[in-house]
C-alpha atoms as a PDB file:
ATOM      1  CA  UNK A   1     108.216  76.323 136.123  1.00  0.00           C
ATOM      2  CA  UNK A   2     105.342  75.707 133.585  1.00  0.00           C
ATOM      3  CA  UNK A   3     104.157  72.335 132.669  1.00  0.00           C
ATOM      4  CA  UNK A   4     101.915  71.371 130.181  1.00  0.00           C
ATOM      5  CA  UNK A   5     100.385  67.774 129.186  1.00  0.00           C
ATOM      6  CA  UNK A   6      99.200  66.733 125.344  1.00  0.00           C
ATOM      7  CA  UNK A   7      97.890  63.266 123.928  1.00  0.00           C
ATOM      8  CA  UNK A   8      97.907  61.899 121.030  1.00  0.00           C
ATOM      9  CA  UNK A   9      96.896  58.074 119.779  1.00  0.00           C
ATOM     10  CA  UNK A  10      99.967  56.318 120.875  1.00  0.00           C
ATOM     11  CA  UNK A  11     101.828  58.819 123.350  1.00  0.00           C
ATOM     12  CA  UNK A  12     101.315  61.430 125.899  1.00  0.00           C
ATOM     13  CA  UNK A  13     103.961  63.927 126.182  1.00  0.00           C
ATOM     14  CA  UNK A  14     104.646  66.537 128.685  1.00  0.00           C
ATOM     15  CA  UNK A  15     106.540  69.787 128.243  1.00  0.00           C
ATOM     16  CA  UNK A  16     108.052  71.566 131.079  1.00  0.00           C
ATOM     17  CA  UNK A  17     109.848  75.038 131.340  1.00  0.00           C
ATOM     18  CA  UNK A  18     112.077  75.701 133.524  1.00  0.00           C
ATOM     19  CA  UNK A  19     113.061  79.417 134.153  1.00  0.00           C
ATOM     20  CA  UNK A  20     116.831  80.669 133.489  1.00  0.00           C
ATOM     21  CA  UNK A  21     119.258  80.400 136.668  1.00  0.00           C
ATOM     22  CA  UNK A  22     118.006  76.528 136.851  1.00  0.00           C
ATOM     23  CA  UNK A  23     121.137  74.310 137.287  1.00  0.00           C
ATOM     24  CA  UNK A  24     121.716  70.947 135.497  1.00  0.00           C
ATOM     25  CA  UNK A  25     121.702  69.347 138.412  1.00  0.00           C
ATOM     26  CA  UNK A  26     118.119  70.534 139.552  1.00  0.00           C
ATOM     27  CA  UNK A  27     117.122  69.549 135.605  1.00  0.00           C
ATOM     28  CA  UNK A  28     118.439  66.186 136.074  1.00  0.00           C
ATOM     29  CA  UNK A  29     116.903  65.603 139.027  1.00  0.00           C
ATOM     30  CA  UNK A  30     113.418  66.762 138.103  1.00  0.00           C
ATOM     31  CA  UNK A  31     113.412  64.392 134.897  1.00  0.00           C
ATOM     32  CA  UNK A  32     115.013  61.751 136.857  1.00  0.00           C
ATOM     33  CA  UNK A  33     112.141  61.927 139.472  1.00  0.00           C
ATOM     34  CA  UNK A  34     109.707  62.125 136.589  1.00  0.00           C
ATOM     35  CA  UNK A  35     110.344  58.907 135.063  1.00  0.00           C
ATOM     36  CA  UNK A  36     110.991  57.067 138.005  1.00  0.00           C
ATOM     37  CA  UNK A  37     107.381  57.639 139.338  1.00  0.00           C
ATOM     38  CA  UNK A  38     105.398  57.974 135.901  1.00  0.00           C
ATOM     39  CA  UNK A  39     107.564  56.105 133.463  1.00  0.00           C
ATOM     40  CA  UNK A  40     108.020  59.434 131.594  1.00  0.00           C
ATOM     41  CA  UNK A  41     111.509  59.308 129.525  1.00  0.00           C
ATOM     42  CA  UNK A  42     113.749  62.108 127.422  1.00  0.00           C
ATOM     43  CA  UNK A  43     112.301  63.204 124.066  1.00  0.00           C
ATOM     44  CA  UNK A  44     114.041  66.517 123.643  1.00  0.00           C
ATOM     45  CA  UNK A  45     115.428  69.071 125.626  1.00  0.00           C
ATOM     46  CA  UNK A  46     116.498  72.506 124.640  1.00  0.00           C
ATOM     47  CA  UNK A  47     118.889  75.132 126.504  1.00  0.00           C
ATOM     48  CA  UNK A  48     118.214  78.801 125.201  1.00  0.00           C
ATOM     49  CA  UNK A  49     120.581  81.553 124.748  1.00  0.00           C
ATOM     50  CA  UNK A  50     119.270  83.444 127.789  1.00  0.00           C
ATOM     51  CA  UNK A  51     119.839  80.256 129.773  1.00  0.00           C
ATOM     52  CA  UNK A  52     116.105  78.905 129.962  1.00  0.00           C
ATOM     53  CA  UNK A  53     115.319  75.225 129.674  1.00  0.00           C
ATOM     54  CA  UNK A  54     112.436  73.583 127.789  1.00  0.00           C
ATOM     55  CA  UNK A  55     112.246  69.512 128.220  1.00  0.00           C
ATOM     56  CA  UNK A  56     109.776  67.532 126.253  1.00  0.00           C
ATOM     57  CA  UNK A  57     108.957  64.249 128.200  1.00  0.00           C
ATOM     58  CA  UNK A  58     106.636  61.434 126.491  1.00  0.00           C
ATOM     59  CA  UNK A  59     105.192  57.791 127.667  1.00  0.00           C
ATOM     60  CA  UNK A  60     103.697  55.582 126.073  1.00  0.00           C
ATOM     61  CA  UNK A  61      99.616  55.463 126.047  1.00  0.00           C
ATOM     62  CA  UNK A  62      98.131  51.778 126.455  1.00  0.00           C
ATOM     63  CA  UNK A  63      94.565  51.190 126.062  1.00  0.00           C
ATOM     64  CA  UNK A  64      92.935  48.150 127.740  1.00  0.00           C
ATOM     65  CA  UNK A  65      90.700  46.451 125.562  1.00  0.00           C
ATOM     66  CA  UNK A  66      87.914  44.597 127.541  1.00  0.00           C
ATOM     67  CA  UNK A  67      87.335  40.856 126.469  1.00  0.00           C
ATOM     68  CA  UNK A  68      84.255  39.549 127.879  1.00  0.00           C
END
């Protein structure tokens, strides 16, 4: 399993693979766990025809503006 972390402005995304022979349930269960703990939710997720799985996770950046 590879994961990898990007940011942008507005959004920070995470992609992981996950290797062929992974089961739905596992997947579900991994991005379940992820957005329970970091607030991460579903952007895209792709099934390949040799049966790996790439999932594309993104939450929203907020930037704290100090005021005094």
């Amino acid at each position: 399993m590879a994961i990898r972390t990007a940011t942008t402005p507005h959004w920070e995304y995470r992609e992981i693979a996950l290797p062929r022979g992974t089961s739905r349930e596992a997947a579900r269960q991994l991005m379940t766990g992820a957005a329970d703990t970091g607030h991460w939710e579903l952007q895209q997720s792709r099934v390949f025809p040799d049966g790996r799985r790439k999932v594309r996770l993104r939450r929203r950046v907020y930037r704290v503006v100090r005021t005094a």
